[in-house]
N, C-alpha and C. Protein backbone atom coordinates (compact mmCIF):
# COMPACT_ATOMS: atom_id res chain seq x y z
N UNK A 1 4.61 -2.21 9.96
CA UNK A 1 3.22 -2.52 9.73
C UNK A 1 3.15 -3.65 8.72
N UNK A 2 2.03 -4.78 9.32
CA UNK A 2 2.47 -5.52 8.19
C UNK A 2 0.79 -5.82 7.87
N UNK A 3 0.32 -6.43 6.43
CA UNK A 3 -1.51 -7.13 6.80
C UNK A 3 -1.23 -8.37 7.62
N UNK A 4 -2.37 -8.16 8.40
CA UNK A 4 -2.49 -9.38 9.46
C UNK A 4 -3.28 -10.43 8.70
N UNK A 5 -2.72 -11.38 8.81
CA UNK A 5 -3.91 -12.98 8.76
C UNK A 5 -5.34 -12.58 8.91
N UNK A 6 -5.81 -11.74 9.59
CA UNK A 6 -7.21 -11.50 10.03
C UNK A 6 -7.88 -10.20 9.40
N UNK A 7 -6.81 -9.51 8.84
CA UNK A 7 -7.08 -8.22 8.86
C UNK A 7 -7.58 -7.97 7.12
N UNK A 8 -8.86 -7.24 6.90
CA UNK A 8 -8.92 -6.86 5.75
C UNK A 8 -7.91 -6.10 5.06
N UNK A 9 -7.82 -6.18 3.62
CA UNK A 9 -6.73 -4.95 2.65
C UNK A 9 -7.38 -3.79 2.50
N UNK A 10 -8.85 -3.51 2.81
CA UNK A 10 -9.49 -1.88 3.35
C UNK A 10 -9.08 -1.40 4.22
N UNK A 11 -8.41 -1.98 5.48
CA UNK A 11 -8.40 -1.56 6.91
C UNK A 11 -7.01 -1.37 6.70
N UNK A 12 -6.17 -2.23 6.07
CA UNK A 12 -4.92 -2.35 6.29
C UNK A 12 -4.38 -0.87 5.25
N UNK A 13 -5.08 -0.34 4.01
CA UNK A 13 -4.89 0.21 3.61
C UNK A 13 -4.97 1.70 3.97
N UNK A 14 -6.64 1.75 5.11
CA UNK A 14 -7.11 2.84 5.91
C UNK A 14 -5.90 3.00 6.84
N UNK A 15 -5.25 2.07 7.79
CA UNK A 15 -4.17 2.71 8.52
C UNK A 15 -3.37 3.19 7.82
N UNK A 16 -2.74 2.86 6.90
CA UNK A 16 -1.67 3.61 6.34
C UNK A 16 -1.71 4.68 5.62
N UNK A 17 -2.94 5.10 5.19
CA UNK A 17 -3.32 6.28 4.90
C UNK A 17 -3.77 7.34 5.95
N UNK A 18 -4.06 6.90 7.05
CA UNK A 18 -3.99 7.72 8.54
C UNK A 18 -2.78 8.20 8.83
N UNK A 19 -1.63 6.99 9.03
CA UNK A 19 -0.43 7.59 8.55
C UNK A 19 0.16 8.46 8.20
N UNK A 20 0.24 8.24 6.56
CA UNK A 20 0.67 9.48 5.71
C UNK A 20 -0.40 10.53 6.44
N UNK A 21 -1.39 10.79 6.20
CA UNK A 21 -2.33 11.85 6.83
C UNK A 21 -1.54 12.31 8.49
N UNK A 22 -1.22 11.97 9.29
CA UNK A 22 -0.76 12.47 10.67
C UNK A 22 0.88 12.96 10.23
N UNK A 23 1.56 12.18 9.44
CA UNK A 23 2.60 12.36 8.75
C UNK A 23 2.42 13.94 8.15
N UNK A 24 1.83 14.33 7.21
CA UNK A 24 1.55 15.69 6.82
C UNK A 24 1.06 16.49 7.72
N UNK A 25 -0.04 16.04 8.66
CA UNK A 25 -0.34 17.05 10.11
C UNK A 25 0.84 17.85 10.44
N UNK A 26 1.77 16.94 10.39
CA UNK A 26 3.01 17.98 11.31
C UNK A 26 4.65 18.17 10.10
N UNK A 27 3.90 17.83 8.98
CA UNK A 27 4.90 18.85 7.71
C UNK A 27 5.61 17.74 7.44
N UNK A 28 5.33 16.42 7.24
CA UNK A 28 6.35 15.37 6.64
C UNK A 28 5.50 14.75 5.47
N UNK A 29 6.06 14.80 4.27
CA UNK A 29 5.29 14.80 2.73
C UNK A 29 5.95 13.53 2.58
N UNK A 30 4.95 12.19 2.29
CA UNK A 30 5.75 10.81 2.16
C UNK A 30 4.81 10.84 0.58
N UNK A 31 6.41 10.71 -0.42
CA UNK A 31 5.82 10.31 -1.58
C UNK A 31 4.90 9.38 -2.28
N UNK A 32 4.31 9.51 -3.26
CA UNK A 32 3.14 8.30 -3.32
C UNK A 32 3.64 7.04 -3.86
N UNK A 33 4.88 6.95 -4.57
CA UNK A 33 6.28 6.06 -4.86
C UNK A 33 6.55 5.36 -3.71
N UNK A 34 6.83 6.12 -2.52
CA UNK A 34 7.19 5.89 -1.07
C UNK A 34 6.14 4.98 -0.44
N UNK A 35 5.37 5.47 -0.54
CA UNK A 35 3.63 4.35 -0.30
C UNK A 35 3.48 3.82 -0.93
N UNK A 36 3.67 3.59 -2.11
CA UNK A 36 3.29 2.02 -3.08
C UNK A 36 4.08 0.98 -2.18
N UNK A 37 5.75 1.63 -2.19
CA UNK A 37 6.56 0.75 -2.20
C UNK A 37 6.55 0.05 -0.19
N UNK A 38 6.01 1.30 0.31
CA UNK A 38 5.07 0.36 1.82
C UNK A 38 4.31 -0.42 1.65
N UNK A 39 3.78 -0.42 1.27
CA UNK A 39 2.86 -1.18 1.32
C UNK A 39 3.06 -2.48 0.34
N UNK A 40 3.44 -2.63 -0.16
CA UNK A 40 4.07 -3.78 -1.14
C UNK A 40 4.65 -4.66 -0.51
N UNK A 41 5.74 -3.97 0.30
CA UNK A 41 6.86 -4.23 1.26
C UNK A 41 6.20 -5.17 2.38
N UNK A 42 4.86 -4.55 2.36
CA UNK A 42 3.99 -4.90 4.28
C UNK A 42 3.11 -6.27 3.69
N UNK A 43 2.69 -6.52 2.46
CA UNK A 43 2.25 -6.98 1.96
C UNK A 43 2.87 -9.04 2.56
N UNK A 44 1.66 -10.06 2.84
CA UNK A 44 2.31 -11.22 3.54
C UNK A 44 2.94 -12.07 1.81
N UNK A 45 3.69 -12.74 2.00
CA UNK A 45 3.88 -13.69 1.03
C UNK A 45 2.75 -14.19 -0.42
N UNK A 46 1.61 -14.76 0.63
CA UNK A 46 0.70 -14.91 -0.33
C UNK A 46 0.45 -14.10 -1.34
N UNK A 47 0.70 -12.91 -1.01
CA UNK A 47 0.54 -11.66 -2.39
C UNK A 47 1.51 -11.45 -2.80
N UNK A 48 2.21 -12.60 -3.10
CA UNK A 48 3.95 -12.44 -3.76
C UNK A 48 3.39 -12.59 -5.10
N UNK A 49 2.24 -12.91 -6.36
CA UNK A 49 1.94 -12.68 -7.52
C UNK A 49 1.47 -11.15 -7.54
N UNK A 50 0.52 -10.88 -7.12
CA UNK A 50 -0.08 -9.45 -6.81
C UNK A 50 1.31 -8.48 -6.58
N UNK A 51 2.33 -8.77 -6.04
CA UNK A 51 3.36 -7.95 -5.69
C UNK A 51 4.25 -8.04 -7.52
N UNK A 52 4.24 -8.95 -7.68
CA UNK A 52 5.50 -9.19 -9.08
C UNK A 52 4.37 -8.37 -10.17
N UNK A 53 2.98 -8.38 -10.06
CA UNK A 53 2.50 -7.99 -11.08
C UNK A 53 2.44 -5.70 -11.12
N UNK A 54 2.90 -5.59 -9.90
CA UNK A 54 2.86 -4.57 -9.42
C UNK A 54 4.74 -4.04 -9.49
N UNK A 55 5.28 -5.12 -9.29
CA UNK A 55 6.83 -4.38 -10.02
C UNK A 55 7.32 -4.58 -11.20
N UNK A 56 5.94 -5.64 -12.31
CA UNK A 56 6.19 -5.70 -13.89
C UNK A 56 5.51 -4.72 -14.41
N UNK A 57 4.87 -3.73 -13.88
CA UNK A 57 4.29 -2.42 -14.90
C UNK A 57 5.70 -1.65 -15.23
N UNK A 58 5.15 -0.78 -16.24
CA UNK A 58 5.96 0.00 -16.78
C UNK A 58 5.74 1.20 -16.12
N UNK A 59 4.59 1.27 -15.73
CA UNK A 59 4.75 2.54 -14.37
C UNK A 59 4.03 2.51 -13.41
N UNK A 60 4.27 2.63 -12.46
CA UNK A 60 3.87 2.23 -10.78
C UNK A 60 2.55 3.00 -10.59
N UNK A 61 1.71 2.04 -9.98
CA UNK A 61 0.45 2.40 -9.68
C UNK A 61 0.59 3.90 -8.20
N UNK A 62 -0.20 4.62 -8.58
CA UNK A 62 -0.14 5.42 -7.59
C UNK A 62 -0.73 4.98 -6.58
N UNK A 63 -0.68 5.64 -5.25
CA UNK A 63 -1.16 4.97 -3.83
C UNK A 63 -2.62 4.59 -4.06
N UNK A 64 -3.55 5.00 -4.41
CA UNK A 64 -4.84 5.17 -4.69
C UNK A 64 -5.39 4.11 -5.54
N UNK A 65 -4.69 4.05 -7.13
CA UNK A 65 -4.88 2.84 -7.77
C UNK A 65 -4.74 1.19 -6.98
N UNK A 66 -3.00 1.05 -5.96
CA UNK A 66 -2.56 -0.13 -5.75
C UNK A 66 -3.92 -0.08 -4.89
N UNK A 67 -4.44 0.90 -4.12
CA UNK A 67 -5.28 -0.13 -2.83
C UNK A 67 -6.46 -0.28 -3.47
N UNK A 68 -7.18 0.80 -4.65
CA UNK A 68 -8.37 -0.11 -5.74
C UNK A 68 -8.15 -1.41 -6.18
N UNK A 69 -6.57 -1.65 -6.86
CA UNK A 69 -6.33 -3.02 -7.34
C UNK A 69 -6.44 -4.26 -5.57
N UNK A 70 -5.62 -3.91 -4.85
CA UNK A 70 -5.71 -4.60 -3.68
C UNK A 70 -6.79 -5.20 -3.61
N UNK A 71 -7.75 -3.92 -3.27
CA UNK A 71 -9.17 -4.39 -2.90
C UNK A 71 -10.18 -5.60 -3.76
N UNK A 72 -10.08 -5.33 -5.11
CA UNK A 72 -10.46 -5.98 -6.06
C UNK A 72 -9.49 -6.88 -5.85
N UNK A 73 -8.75 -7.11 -5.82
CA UNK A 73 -8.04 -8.75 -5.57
C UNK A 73 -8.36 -10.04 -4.99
């Protein structure tokens, strides 16, 4: 999964939280460490500052915070 050129960071964030959500439907627990680091990962180039400012904290935004910060970005 990656954000599309076209695609909002609400939508892109809503699938992957459908995800994890169908993921737990059937008993698979994806850590919220595990989802930062998706989504970071899925994240295009252009958010290569947004990404460095997100692996210079001293402690990792939980899934919830990165897609508030995303969004506000």
């Amino acid at each position: 999964m990656k954000l599309k050129k076209d695609e909002s960071v609400g939508s892109f964030f809503t699938k992957i939280a459908q995800v994890r959500d169908q993921l737990l439907a059937i008993g698979i627990t994806v850590d919220d460490d595990d989802l930062v680091q998706i989504v970071v990962d899925c994240l295009p180039s252009s958010w290569e500052t947004f990404m460095a400012s997100v692996y210079g904290r001293e402690n990792q935004p939980t899934f919830e915070r990165l897609w508030h910060d995303c969004v506000a970005a």
